[in-house]
N, C-alpha and C. Protein backbone atom coordinates (compact mmCIF):
# COMPACT_ATOMS: atom_id res chain seq x y z
N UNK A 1 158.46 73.60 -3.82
CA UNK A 1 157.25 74.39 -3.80
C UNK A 1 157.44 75.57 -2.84
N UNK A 2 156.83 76.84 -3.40
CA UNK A 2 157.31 77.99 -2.39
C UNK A 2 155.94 77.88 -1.36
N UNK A 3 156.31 78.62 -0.17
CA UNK A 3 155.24 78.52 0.68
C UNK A 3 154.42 80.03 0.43
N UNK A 4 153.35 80.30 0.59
CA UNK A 4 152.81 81.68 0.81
C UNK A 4 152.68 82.33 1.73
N UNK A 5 152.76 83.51 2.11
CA UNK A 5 152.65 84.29 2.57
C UNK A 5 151.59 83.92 3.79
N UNK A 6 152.17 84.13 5.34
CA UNK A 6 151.63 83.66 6.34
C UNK A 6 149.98 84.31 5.97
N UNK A 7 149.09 83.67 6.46
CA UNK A 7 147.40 84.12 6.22
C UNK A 7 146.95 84.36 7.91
N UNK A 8 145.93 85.39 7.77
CA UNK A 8 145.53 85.60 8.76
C UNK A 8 144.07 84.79 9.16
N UNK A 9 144.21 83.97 10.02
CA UNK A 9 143.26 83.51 10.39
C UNK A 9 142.46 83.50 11.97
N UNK A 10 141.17 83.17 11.65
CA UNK A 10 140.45 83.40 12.37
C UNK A 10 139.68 82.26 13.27
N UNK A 11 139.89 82.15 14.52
CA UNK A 11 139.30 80.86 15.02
C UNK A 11 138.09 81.18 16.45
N UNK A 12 137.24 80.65 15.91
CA UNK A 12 135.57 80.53 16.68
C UNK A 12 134.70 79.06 16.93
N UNK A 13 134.45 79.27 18.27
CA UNK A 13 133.68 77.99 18.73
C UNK A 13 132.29 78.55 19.34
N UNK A 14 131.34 77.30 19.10
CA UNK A 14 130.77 77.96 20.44
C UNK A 14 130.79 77.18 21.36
N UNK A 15 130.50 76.79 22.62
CA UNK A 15 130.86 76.47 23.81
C UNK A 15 130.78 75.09 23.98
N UNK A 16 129.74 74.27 23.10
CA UNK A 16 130.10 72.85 22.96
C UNK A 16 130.56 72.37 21.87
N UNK A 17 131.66 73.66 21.37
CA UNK A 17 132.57 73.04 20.11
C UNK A 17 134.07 73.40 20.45
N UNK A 18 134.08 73.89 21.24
CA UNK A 18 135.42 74.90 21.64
C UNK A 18 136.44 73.15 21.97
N UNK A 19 135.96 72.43 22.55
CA UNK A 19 136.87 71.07 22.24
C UNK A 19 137.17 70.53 21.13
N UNK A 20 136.38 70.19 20.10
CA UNK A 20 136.69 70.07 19.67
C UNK A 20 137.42 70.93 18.04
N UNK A 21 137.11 71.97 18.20
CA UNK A 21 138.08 73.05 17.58
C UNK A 21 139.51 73.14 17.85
N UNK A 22 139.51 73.21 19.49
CA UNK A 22 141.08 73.08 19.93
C UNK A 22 141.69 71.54 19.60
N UNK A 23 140.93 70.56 19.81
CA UNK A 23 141.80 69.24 18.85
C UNK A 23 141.90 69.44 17.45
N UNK A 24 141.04 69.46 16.72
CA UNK A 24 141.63 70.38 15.60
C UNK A 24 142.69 70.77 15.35
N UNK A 25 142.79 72.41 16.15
CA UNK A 25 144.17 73.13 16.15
C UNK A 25 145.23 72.50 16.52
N UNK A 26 145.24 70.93 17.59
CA UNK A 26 146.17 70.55 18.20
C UNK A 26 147.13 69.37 16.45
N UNK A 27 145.73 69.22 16.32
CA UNK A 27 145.96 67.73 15.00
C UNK A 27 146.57 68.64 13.64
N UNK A 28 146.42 69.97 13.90
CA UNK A 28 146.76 70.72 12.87
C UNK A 28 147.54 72.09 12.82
N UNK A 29 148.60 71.78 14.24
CA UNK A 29 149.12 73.10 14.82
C UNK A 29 150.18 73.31 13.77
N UNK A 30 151.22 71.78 13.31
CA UNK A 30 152.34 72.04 12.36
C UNK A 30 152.18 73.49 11.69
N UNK A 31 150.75 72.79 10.79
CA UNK A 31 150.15 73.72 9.81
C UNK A 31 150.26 75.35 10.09
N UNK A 32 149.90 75.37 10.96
CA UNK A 32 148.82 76.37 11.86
C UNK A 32 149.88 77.57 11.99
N UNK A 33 151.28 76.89 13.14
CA UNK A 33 152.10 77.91 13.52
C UNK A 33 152.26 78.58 12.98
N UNK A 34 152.76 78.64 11.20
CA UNK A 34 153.33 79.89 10.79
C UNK A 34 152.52 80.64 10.48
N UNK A 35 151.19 80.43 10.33
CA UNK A 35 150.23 81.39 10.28
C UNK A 35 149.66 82.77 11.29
N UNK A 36 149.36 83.70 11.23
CA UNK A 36 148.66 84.60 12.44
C UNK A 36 147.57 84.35 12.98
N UNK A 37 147.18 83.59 13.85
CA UNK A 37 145.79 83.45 14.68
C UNK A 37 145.11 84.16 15.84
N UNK A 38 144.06 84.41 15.28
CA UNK A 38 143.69 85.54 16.03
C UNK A 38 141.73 84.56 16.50
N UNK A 39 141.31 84.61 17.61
CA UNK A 39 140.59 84.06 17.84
C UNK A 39 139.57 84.86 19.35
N UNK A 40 138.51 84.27 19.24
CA UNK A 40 137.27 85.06 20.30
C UNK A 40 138.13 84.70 21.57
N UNK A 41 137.78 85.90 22.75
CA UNK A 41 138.65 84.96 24.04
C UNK A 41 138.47 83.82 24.60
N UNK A 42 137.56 83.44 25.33
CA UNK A 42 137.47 82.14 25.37
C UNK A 42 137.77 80.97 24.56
N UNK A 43 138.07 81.20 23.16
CA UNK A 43 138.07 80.23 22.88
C UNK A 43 139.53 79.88 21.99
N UNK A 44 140.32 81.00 22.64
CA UNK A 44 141.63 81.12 22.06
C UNK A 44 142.50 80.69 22.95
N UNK A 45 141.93 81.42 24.67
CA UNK A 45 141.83 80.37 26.07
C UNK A 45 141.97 79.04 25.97
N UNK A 46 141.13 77.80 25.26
CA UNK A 46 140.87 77.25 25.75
C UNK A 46 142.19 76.54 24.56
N UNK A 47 142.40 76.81 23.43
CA UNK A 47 143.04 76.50 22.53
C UNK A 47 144.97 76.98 22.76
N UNK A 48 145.31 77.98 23.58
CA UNK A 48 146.33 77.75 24.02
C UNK A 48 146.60 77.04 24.78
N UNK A 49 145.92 76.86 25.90
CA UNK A 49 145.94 75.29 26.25
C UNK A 49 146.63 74.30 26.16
N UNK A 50 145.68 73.67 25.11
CA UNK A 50 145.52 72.60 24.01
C UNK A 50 147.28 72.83 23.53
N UNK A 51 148.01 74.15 22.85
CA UNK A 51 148.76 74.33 21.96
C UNK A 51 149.66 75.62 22.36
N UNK A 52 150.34 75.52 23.56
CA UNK A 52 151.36 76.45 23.91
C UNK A 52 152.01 77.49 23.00
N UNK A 53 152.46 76.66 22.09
CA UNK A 53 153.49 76.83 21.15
C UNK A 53 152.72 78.16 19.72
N UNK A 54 151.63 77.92 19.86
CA UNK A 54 150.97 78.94 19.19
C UNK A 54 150.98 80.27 19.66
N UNK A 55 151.31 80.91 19.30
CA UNK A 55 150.99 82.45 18.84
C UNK A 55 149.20 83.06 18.64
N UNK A 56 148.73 83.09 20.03
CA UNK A 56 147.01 83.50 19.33
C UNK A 56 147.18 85.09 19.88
N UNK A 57 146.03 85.81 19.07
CA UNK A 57 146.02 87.03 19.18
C UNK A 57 144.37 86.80 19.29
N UNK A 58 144.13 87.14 20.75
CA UNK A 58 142.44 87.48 20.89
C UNK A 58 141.91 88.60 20.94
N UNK A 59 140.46 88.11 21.14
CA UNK A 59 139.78 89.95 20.95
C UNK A 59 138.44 89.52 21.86
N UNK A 60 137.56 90.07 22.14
CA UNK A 60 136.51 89.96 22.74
C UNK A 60 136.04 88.53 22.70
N UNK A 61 135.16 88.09 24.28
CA UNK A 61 134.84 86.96 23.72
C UNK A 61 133.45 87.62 22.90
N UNK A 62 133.19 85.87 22.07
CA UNK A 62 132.12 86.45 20.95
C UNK A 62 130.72 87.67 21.50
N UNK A 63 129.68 86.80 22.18
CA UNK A 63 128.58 87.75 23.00
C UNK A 63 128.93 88.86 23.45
N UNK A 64 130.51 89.55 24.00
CA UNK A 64 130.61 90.50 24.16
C UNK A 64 131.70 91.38 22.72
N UNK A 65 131.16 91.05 22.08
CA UNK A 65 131.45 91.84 20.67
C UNK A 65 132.74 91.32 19.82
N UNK A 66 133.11 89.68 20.35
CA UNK A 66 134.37 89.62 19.67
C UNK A 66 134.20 88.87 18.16
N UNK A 67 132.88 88.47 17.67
CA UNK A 67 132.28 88.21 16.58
C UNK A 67 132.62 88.97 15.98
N UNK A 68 132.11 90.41 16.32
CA UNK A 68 131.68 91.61 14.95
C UNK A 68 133.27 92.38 15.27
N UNK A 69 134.05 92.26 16.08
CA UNK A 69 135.48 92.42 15.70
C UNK A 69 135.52 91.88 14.90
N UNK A 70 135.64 90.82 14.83
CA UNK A 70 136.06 89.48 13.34
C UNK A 70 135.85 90.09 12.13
N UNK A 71 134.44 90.34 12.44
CA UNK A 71 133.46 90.66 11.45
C UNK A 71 134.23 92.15 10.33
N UNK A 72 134.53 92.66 11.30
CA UNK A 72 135.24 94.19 11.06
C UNK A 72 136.33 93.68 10.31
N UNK A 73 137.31 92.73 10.75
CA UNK A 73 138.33 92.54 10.41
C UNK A 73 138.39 91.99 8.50
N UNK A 74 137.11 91.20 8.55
CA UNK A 74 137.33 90.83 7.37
C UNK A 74 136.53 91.52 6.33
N UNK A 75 135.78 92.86 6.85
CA UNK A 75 135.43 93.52 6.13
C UNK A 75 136.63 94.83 5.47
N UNK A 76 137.55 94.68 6.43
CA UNK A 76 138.89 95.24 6.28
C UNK A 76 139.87 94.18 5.44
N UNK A 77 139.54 93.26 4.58
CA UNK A 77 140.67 92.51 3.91
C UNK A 77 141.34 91.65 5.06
N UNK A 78 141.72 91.84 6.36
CA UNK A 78 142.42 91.63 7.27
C UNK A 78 142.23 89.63 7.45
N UNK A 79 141.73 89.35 7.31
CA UNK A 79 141.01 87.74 7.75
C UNK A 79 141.02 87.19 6.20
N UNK A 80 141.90 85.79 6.18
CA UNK A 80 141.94 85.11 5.12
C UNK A 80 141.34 83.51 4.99
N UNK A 81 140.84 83.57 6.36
CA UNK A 81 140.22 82.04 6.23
C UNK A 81 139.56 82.18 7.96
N UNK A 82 138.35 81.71 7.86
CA UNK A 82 137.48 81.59 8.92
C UNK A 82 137.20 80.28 9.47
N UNK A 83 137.35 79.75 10.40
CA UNK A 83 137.21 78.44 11.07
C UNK A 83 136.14 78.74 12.04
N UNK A 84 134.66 78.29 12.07
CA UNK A 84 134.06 78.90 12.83
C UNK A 84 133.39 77.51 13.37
N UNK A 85 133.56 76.60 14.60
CA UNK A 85 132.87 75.93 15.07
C UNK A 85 131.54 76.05 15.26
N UNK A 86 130.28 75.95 14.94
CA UNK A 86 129.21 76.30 15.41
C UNK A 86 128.37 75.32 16.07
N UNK A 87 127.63 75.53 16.81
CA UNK A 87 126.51 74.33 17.25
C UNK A 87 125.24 74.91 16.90
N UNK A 88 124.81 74.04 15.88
CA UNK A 88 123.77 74.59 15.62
C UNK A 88 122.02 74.10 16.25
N UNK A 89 122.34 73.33 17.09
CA UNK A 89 121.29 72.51 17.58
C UNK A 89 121.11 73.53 19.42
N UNK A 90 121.93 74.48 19.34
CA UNK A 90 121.93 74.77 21.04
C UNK A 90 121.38 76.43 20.69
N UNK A 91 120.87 77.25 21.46
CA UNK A 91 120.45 78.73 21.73
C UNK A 91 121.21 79.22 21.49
N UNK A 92 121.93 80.26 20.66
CA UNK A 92 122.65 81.48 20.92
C UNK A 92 122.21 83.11 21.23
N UNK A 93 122.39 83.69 22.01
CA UNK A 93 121.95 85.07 22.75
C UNK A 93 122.35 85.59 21.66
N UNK A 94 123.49 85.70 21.02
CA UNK A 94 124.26 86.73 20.42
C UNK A 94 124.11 85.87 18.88
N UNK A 95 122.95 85.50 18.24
CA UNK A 95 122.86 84.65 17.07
C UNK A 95 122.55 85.86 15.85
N UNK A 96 122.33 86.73 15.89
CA UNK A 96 122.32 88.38 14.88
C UNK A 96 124.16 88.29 14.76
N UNK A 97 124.70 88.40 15.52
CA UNK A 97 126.34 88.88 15.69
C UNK A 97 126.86 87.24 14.41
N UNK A 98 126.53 86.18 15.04
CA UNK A 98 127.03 84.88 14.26
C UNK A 98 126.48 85.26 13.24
N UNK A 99 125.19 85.26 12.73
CA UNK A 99 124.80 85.68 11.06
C UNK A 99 125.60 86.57 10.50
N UNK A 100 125.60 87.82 11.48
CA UNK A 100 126.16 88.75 10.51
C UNK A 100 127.76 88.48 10.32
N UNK A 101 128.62 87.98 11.21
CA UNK A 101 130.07 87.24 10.74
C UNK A 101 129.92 86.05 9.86
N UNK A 102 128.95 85.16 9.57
CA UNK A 102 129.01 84.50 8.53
C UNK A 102 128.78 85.29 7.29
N UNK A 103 127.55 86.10 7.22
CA UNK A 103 127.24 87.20 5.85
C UNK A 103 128.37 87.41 5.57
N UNK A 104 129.40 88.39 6.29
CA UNK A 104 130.44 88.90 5.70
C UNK A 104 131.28 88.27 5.33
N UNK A 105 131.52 86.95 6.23
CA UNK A 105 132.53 86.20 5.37
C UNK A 105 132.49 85.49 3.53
N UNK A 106 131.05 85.56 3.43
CA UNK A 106 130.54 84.95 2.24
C UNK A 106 130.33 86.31 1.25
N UNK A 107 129.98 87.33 1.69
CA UNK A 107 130.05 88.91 0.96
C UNK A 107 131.58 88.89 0.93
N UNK A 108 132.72 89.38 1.48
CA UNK A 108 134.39 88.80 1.16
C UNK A 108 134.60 87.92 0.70
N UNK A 109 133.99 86.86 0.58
CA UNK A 109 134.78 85.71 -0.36
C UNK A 109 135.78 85.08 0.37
N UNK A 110 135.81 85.31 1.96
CA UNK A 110 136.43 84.52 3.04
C UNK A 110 136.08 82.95 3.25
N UNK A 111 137.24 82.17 2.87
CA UNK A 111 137.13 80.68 2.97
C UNK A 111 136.38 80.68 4.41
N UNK A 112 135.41 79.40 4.48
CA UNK A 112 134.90 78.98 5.87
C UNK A 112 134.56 77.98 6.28
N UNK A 113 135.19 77.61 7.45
CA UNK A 113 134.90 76.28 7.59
C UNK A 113 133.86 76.13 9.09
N UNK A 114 133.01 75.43 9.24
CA UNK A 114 131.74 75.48 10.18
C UNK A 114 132.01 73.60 10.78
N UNK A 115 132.84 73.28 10.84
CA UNK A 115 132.94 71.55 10.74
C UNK A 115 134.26 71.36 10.84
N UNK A 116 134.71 70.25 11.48
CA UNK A 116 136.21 69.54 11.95
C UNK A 116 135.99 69.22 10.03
N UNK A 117 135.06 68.39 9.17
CA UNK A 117 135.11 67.77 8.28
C UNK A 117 135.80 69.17 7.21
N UNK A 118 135.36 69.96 7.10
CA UNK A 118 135.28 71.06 5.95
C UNK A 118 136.52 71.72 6.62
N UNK A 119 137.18 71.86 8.00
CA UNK A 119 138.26 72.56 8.05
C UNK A 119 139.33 71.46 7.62
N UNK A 120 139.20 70.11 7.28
CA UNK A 120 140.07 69.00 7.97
C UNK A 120 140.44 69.16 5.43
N UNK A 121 139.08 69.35 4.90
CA UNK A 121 139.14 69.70 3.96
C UNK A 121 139.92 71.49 3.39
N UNK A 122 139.86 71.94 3.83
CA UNK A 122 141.00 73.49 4.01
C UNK A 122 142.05 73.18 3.91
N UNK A 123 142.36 72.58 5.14
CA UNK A 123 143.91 71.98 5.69
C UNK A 123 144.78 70.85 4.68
N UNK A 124 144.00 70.02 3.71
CA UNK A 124 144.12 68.89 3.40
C UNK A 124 144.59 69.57 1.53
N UNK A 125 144.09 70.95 1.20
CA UNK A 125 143.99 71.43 -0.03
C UNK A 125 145.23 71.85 -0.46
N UNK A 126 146.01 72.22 1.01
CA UNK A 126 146.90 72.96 0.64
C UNK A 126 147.36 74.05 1.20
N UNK A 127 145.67 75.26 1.07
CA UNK A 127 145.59 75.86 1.48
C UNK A 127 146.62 76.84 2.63
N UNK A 128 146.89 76.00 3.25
CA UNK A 128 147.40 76.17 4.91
C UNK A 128 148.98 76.26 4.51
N UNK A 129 149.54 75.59 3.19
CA UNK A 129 151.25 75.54 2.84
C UNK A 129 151.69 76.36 2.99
């Protein structure tokens, strides 16, 4: 089976998911490495960590505009799959910036995963080969 073409992906937590996103990435780095990851600062921080051996490329953390980077990115073709931890039970300041990076990902037709379950389903498709 041929492999495809490394994908650019995108990785987001918010602050009581950023653990478990980075186990995630850790349970699914094999996958992961040959891919380009590019992720909010903090939470690309907290995920090199977790995963030395990765290659992350950050950008703002989210509240200070590293969402609607994202956001930009995949309105540019640039972003091929979105992993976006969310908590949806806690306040977000910057919750306009999260809508509008989910809108776009669903206006692009950018895979997304919001859940260890639905990324663990991404990872499990193929997808990631």
């Amino acid at each position: 089976m041929l492999k495809s073409k490394p994908k650019n992906i995108a990785l987001i937590a918010h602050d009581l998911k950023k653990r478990s996103l980075a186990t995630w990435v850790f349970n699914n780095q094999t996958k992961l490495k040959r891919h380009n990851i590019l992720a909010t600062a903090t939470t690309g921080g907290i995920i090199q960590k977790h995963c030395p051996q990765l290659r992350i490329r950050v950008t703002k953390s989210g509240p200070l505009g590293g969402d609607q980077q994202i956001g930009a990115m995949i309105a540019d073709d640039g972003i091929d799959l979105l992993i976006f931890f969310t908590d949806p039970l806690s306040p977000h300041p910057h919750d306009v910036d999260v809508k509008a990076l989910s809108r776009l990902a669903v206006v692009y037709d950018v895979p997304m995963a919001c859940s260890g379950a639905t990324a663990d389903l991404i990872a499990a498709s193929g997808y990631l080969d």
